[in-house]
Protein backbone atom coordinates (compact mmCIF):
# COMPACT_ATOMS: atom_id res chain seq x y z
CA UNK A 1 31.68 -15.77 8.14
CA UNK A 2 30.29 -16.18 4.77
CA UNK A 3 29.97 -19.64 4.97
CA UNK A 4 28.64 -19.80 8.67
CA UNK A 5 25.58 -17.58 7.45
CA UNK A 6 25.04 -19.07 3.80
CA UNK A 7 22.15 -21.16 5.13
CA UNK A 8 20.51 -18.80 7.74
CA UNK A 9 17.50 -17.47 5.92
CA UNK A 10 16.81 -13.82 6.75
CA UNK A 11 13.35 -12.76 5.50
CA UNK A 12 13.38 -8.63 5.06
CA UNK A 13 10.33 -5.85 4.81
CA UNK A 14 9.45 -3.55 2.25
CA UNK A 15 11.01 0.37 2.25
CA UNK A 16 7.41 1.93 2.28
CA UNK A 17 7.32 3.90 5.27
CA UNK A 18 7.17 7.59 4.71
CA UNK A 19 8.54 10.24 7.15
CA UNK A 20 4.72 11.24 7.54
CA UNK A 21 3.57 7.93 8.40
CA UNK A 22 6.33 7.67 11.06
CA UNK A 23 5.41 10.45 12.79
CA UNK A 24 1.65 9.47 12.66
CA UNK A 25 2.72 6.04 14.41
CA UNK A 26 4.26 8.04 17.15
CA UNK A 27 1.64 10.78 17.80
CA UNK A 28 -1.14 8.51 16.89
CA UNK A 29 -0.04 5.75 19.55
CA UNK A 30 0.74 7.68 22.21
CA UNK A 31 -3.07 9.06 22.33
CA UNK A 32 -4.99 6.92 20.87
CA UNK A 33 -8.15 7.02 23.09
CA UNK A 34 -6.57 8.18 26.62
CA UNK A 35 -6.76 11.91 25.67
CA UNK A 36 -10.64 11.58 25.51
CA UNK A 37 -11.47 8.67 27.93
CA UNK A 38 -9.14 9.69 30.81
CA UNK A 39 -8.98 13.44 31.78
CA UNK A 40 -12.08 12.80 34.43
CA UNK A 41 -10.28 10.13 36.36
CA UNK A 42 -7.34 12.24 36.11
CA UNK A 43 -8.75 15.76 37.33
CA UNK A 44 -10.49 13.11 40.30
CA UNK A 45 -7.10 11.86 41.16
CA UNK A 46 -4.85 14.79 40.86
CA UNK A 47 -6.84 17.81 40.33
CA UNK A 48 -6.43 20.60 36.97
CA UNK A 49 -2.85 21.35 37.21
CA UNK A 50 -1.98 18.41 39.35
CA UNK A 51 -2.82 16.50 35.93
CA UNK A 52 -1.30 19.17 33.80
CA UNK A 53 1.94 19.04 35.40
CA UNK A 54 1.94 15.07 35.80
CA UNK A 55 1.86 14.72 32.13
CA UNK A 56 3.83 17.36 31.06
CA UNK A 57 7.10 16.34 33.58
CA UNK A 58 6.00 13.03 31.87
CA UNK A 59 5.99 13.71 28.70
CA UNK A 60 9.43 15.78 29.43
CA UNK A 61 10.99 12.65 30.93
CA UNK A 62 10.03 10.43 27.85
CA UNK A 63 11.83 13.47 25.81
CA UNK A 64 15.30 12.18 28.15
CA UNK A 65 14.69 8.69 27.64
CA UNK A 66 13.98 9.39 23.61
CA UNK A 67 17.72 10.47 23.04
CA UNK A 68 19.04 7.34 23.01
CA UNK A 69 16.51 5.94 20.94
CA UNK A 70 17.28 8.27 18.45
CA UNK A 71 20.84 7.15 18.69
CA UNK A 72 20.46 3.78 18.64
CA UNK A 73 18.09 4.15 15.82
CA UNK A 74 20.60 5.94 13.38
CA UNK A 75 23.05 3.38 14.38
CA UNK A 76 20.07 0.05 14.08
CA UNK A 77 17.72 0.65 11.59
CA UNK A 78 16.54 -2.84 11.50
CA UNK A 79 12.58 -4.20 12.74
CA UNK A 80 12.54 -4.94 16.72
CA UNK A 81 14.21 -1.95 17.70
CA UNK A 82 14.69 -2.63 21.27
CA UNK A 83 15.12 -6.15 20.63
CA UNK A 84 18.21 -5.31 18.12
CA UNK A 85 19.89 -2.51 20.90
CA UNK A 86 19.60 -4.77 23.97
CA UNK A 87 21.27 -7.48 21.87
CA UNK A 88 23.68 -5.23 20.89
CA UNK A 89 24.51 -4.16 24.65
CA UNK A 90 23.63 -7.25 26.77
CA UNK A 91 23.44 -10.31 24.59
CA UNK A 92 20.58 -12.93 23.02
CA UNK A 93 19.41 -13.36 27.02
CA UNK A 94 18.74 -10.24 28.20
CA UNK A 95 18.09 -9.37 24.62
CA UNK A 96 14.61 -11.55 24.72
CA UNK A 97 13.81 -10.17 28.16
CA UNK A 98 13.65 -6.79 27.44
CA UNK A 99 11.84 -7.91 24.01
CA UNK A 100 9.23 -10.25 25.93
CA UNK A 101 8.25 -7.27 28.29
CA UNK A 102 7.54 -4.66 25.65
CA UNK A 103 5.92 -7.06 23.83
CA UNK A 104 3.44 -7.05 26.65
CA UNK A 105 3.27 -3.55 27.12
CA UNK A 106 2.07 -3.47 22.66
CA UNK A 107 -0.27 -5.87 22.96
CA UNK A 108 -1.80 -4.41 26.06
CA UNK A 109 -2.47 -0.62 24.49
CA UNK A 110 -4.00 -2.89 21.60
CA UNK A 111 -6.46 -4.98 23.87
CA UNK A 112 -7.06 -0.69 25.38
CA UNK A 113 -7.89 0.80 22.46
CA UNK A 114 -10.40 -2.29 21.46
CA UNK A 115 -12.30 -2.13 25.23
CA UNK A 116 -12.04 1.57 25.00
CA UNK A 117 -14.47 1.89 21.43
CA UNK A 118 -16.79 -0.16 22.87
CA UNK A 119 -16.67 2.20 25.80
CA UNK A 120 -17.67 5.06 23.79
CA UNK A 121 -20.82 3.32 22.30
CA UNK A 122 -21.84 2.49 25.69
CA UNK A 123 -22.31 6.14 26.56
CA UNK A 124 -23.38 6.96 22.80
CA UNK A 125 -25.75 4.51 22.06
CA UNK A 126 -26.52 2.62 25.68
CA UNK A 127 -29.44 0.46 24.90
CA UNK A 128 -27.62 -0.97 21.87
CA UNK A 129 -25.06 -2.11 23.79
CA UNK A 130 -26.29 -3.34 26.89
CA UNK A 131 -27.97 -6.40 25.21
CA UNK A 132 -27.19 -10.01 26.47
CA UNK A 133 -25.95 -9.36 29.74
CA UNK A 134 -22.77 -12.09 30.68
CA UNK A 135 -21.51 -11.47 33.91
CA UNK A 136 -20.17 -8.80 36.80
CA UNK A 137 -16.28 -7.95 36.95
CA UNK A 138 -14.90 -5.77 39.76
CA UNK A 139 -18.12 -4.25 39.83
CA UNK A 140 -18.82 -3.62 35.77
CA UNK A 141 -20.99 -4.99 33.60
CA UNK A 142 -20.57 -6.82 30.68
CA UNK A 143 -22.69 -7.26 27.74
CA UNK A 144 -22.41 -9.58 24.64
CA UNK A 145 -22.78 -6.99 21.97
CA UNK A 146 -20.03 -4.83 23.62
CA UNK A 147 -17.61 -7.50 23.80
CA UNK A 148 -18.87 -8.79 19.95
CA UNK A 149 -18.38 -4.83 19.17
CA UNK A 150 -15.04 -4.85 20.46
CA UNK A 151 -13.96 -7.94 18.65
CA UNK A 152 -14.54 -6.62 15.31
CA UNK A 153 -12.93 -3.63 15.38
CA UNK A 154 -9.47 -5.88 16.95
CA UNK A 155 -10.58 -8.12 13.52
CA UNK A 156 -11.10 -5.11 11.30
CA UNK A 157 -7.37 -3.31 12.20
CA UNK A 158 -5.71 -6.70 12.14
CA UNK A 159 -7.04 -7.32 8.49
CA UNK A 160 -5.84 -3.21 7.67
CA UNK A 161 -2.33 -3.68 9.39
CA UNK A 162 -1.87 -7.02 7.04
CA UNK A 163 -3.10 -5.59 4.17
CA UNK A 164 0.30 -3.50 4.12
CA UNK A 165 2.12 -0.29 5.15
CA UNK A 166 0.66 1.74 2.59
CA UNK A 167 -3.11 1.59 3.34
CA UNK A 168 -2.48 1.79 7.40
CA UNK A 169 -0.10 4.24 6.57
CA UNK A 170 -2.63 7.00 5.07
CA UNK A 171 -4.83 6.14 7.73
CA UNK A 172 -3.23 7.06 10.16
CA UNK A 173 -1.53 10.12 8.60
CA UNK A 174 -5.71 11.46 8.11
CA UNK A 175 -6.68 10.03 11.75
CA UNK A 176 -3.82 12.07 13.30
CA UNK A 177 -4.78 15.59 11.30
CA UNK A 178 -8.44 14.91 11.82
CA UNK A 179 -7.80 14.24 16.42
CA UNK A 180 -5.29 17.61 16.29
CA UNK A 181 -8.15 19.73 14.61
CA UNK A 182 -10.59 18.82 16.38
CA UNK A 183 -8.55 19.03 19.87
CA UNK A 184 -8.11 22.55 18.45
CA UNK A 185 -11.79 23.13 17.89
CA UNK A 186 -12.84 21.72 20.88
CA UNK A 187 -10.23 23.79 23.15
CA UNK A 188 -11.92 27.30 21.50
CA UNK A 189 -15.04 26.21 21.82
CA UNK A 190 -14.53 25.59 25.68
CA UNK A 191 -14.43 29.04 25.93
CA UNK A 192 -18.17 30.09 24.74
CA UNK A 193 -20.04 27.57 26.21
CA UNK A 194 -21.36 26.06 29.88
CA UNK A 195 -20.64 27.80 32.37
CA UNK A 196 -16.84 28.94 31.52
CA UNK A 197 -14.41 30.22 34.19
CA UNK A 198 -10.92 30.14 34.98
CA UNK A 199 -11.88 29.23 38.77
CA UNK A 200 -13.73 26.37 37.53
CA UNK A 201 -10.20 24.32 37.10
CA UNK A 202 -10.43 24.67 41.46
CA UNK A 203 -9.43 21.75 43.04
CA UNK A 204 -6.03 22.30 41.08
CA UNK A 205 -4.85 19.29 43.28
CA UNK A 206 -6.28 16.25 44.90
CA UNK A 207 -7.26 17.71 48.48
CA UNK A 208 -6.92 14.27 50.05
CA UNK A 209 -4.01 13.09 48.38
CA UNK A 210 -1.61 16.45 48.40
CA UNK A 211 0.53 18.05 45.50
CA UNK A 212 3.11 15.81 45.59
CA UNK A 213 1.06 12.33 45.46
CA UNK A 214 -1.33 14.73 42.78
CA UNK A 215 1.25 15.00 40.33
CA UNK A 216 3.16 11.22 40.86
CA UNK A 217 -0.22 9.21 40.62
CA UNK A 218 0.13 11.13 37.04
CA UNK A 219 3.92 10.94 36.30
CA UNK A 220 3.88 6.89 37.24
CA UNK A 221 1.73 6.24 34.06
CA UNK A 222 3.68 8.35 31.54
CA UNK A 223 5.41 5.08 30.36
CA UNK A 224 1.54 4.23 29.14
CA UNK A 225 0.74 7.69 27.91
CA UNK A 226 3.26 7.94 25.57
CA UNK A 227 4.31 4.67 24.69
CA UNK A 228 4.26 5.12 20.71
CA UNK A 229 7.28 7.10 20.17
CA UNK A 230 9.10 3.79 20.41
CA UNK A 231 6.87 2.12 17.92
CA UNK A 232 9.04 4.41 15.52
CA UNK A 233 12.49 2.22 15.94
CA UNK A 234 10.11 -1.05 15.53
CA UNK A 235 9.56 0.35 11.73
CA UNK A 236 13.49 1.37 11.16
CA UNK A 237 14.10 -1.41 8.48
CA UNK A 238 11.24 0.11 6.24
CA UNK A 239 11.91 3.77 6.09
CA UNK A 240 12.14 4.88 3.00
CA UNK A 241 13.94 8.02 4.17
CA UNK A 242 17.43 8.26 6.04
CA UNK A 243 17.58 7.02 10.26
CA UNK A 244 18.75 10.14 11.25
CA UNK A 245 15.23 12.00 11.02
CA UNK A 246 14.54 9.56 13.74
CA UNK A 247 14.92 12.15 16.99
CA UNK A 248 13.08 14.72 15.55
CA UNK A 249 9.96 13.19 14.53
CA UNK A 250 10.46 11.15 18.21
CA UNK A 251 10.16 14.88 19.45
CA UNK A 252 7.09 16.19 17.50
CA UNK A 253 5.19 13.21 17.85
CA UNK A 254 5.96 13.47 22.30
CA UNK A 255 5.17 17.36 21.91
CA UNK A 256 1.98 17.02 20.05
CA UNK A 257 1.36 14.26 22.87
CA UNK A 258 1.76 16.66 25.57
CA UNK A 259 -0.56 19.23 24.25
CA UNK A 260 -3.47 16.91 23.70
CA UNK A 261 -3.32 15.68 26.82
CA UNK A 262 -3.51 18.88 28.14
CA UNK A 263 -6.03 20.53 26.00
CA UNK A 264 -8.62 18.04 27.18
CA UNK A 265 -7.82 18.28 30.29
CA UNK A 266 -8.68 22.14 30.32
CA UNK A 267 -11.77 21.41 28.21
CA UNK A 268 -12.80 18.66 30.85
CA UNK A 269 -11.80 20.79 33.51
CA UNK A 270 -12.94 24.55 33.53
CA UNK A 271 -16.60 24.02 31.86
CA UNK A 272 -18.23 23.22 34.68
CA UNK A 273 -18.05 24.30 38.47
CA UNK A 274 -18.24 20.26 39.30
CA UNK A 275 -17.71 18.10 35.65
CA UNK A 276 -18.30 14.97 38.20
CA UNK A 277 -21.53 15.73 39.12
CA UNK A 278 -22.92 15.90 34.72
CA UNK A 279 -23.79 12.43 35.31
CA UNK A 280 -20.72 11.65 34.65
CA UNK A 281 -19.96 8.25 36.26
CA UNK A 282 -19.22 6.27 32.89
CA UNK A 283 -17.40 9.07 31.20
CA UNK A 284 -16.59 12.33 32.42
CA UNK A 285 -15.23 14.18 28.88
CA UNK A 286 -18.30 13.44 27.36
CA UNK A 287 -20.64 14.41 29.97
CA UNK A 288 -18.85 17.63 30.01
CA UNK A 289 -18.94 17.99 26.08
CA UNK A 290 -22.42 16.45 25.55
CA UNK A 291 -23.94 18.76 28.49
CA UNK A 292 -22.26 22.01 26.85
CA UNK A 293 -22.00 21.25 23.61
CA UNK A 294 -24.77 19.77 22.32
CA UNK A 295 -25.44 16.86 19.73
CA UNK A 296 -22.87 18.36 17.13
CA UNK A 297 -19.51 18.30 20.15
CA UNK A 298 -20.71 15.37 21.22
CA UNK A 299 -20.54 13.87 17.40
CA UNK A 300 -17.40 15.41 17.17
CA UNK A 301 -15.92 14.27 20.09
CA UNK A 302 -17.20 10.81 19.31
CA UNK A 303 -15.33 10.91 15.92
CA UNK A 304 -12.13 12.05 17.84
CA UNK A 305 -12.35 9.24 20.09
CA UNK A 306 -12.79 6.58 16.80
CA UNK A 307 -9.92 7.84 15.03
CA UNK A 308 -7.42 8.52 18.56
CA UNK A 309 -9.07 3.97 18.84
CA UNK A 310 -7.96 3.89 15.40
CA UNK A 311 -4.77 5.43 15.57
CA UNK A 312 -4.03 3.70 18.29
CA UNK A 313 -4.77 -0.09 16.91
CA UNK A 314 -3.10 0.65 14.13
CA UNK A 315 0.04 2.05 15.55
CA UNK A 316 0.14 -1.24 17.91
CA UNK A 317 -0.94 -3.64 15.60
CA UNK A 318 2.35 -2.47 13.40
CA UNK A 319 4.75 -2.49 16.05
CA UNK A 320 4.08 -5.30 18.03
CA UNK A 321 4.00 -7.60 14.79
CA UNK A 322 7.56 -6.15 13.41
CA UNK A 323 8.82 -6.44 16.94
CA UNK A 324 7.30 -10.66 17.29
CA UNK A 325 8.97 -10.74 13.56
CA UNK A 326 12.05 -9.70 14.57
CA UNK A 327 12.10 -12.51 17.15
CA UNK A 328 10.89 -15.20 15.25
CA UNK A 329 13.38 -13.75 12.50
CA UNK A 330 16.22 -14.44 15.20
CA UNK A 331 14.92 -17.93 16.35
CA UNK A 332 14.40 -16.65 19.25
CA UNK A 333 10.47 -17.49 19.45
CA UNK A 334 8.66 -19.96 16.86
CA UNK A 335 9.76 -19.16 13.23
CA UNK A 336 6.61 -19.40 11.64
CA UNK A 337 6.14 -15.08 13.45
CA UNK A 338 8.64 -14.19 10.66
CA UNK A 339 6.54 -15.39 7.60
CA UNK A 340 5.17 -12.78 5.41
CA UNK A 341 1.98 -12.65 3.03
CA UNK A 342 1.84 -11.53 -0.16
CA UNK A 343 1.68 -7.41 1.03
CA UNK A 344 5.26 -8.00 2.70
CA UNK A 345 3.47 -8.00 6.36
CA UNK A 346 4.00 -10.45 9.15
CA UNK A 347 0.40 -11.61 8.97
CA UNK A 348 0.83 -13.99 11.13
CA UNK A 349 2.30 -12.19 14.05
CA UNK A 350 -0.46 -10.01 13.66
CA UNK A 351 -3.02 -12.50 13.90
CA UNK A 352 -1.55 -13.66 16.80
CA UNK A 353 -1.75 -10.24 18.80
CA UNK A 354 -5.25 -9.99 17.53
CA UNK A 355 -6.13 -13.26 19.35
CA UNK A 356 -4.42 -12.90 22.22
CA UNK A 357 -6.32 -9.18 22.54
CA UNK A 358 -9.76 -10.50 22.12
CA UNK A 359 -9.99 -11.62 25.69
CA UNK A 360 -9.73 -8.25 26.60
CA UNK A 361 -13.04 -7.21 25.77
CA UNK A 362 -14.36 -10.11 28.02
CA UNK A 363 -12.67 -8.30 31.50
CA UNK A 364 -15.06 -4.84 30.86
CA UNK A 365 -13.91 -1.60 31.97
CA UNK A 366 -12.27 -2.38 35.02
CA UNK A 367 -9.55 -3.89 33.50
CA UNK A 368 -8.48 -1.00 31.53
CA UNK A 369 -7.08 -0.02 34.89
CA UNK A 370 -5.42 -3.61 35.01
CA UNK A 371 -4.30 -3.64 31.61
CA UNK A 372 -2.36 0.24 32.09
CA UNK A 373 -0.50 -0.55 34.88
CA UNK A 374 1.01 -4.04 33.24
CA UNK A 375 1.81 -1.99 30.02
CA UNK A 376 3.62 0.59 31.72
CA UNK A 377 5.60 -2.00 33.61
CA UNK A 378 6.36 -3.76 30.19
CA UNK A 379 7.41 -0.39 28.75
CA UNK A 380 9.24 0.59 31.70
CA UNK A 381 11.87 -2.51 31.56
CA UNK A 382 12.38 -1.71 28.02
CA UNK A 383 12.92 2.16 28.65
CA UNK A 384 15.64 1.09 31.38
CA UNK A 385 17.82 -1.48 28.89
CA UNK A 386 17.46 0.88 26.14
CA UNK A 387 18.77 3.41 27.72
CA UNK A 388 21.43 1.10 29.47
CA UNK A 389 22.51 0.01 26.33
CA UNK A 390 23.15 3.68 24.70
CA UNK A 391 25.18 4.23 27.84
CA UNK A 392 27.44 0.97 26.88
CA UNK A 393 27.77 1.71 23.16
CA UNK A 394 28.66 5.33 23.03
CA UNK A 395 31.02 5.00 25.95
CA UNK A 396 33.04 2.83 23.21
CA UNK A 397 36.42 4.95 21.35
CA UNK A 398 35.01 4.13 18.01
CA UNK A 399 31.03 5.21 18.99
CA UNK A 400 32.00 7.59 21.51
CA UNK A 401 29.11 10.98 22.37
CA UNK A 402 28.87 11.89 25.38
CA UNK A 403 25.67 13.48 25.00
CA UNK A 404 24.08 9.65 24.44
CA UNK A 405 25.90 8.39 27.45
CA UNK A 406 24.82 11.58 29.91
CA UNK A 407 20.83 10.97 28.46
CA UNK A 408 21.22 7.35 28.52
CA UNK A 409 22.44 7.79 32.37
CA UNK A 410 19.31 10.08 32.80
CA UNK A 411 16.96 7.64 30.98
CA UNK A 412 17.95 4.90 32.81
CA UNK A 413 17.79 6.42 36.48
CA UNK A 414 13.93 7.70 35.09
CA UNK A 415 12.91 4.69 34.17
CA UNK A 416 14.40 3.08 38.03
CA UNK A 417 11.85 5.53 39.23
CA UNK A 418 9.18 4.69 37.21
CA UNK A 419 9.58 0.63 38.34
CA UNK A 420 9.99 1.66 41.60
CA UNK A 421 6.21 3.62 41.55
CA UNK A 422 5.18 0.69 39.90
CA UNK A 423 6.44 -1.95 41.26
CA UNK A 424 7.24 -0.71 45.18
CA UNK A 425 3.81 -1.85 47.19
CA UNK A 426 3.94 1.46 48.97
CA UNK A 427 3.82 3.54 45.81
CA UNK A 428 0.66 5.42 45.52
CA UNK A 429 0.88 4.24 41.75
CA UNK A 430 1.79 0.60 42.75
CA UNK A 431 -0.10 -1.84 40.49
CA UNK A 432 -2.80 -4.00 41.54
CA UNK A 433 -3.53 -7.62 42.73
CA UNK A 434 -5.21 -8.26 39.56
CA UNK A 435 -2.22 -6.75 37.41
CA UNK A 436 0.03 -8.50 39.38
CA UNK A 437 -1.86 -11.97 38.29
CA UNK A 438 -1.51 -11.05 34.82
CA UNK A 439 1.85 -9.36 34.49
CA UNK A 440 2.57 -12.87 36.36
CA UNK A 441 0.69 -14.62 33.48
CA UNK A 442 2.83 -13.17 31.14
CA UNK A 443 6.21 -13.37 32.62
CA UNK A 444 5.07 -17.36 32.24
CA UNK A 445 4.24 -17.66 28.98
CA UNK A 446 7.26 -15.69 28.21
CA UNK A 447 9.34 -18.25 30.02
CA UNK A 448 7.61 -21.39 28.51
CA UNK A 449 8.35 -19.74 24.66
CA UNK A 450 12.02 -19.28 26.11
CA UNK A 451 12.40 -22.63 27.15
CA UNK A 452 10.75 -24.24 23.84
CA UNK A 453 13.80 -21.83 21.88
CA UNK A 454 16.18 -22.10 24.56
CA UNK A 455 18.11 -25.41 22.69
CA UNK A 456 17.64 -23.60 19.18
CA UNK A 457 19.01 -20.32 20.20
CA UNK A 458 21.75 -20.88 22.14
CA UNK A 459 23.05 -23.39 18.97
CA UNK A 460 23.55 -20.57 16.87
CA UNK A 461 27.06 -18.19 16.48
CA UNK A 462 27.28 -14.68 17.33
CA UNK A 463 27.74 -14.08 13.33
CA UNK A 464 24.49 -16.28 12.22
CA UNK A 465 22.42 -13.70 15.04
CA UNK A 466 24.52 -10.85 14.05
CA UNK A 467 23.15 -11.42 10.74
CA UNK A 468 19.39 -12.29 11.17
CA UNK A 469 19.56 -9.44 14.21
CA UNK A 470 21.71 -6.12 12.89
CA UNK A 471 22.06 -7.78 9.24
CA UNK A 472 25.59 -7.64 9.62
CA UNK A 473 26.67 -10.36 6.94
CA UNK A 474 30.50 -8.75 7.05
């Protein structure tokens, strides 16, 4: 075998990542700026605890589908993380599937977070931002300076994440502790101001749309919500600490999740009699917090929101590159995504996210809405051969726990269901006609990068992709 891999070059990433960092990828990612954008259209869709319980079943359900990451993880610790276990279970093929759609569900939350700053000077600062009017999308507005606003800050975190591990990696560690205290703050605070009362949470469901639909319209985007936790197998090769801390800080980073997204909801929620009617039609949470609050909640929310944008770029930005390296690593797309710069990044898989994400801020707002339901169906394939690969490998005598293979049967059948809301045209959460052009969009240029590799990879052994894959060179 020696000799068959002599002459495959395997290019490998710095141990720099501390256990803290990891666990500021995963928190930081999974809320980024939903926590603070989102609870209005959530409390209009599903009502208080309609909301409350769709996220927290969701965030419960990611906790299933997380075991067999951790597995896997302790077993992989290499970049790509799904990329390495669906090889692993299912082979190069479905191996670059799986990769190709969480691929688009990364660089999706990173074209979010971008669109979602800007979104946040528009109700801040409106008459800076609506300046050079373009053109009308689905019924929004866009402005030059928003869209030039939005590009810098996708410039900005691209030059941060290749600048190395070490500077995004405090970052996001300070970004994470500054969003949980001020969650905190802002949760107390809710209490002394407006007009405070428990029966101000009424409707706790969606009249129109029932309890059941309430909760689902909710449940179907949890793949979105708290994709991030994943992000932490993506960074496995540069731990500096052993894989087997990998499920716990999985289950922090989900738990802190789920009681952010709460928090905010209950801030957004029971302030106000009616939180829709604060003039509230560009952003609900802010209304509510700017109308109660004053200048000082509103400044703080406003630096929440930056650092959740922040936090969520960042998080992105790292795992979408290691995941594009790990591919080009492998052959399996262009091999010029594996080089690295002289902070041991993959700059230039970065700077190819970053350009692919700056037409987002040319769609405006409307195509946040787009752009969720495409990432969650991106995360959701990955979630489902995951999990159907953790089922496979500890069903094996020499891997065998059954406590992988029962969660990886659970994660699997959860993540069914979640393609199914997605995907099935009479879901309530079924995606729309402009999602379905662009998940289309994708699936093509997936297709064309396959068939460009297609001669390349299927030329090379099992123990040459063994090697550049798993690094087994033995």
């Amino acid at each position: 075998m020696e000799n068959q891999i002599s002459n495959v070059e395997r290019t490998e990433l710095d141990n720099t990542m501390s256990k803290r960092f990891i666990w500021a990828i995963a928190y930081g990612s999974s809320i980024g700026w939903g926590a603070f954008i989102l609870p209005g259209d959530w409390l209009l869709s599903s009502g208080t605890l309609g909301s409350t319980l769709g996220i927290t079943i969701g965030g419960i359900l990611m906790l299933i589908i997380a075991v067999a990451y951790g597995g896997l993880t302790t077993q992989f610790p290499v970049s790509g993380g799904e990329f390495a276990f669906s090889y692993v279970g299912f082979g190069k093929y479905v191996s670059f599937i799986a990769s190709w759609f969480l691929a688009l569900g990364y660089i999706c939350v990173v074209a979010l977070n971008a669109s979602a700053f800007s979104l946040l000077f528009k109700f801040v600062l409106p008459d800076f931002l609506e300046v050079g009017y373009l053109y009308t999308i689905a019924g929004w507005d866009v402005y030059i300076m928003e869209v030039v606003l939005s590009s810098l800050v996708l410039i900005l975190f691209a030059f941060i994440s290749i600048r190395g591990s070490g500077l995004s990696g405090n970052l996001q560690f300070l970004f994470c502790l500054f969003m949980a205290i001020v969650v905190t703050i802002l949760f107390v605070w809710s209490f002394l101001t407006g007009e405070f009362t428990l029966a101000n949470a009424e409707p706790l469901f969606n009249s129109e749309n029932g309890i059941w639909t309430s909760i689902i319209l909710i449940v179907a985007v949890a793949p979105w919500m708290y994709v991030g936790f994943d992000n932490i197998p993506q960074a496995a090769e540069e731990f500096n600490f052993s894989p087997d801390k990998t499920f716990k800080l999985i289950v922090f980073g989900i738990i802190a999740s789920i009681i952010t997204y709460v928090l905010m909801i209950l801030v957004t929620s029971w302030v106000y009699p009616d939180e829709q009617s604060i003039d509230g039609a560009l952003w609900v949470t802010g209304s509510v917090v700017q109308s109660s609050m004053g200048a000082l909640g509103m400044t703080i929310l406003a630096m929440a929101i930056s650092f959740g944008v922040f936090t969520g770029l960042n998080g992105f930005y790292m795992s979408s590159s290691r995941l594009l390296f790990a591919l080009g690593r492998a052959r399996f797309i262009p091999s010029i995504f594996m080089k690295l710069g002289k902070n041991k990044t993959p700059y230039v898989s970065v700077l190819f996210i970053m350009a692919v994400c700056l037409v987002a801020p040319w769609l405006g707002r409307t195509a946040l809405s787009w752009i969720v339901d495409m990432s969650s169906t991106g995360v959701s394939v990955a979630f489902l051969i995951t999990s159907l690969v953790a089922v496979k490998f500890f069903r094996q005598k020499e891997h065998y726990n059954m406590v992988y293979v029962v969660f990886g049967v659970m994660g699997a059948l959860i993540s069914v269901v979640f393609l199914v809301l997605l995907l099935y045209p009479g879901s309530p959460a079924s995606l729309s006609v402009p999602s379905y052009i662009a998940l289309g969009a994708w699936i093509i240029l997936g297709a064309i990068f396959f068939m460009t590799q297609f001669r390349k990879i299927n030329s090379m052994s099992k123990e040459e992709l063994d090697y550049l894959i798993l690094n087994k060179d033995k």
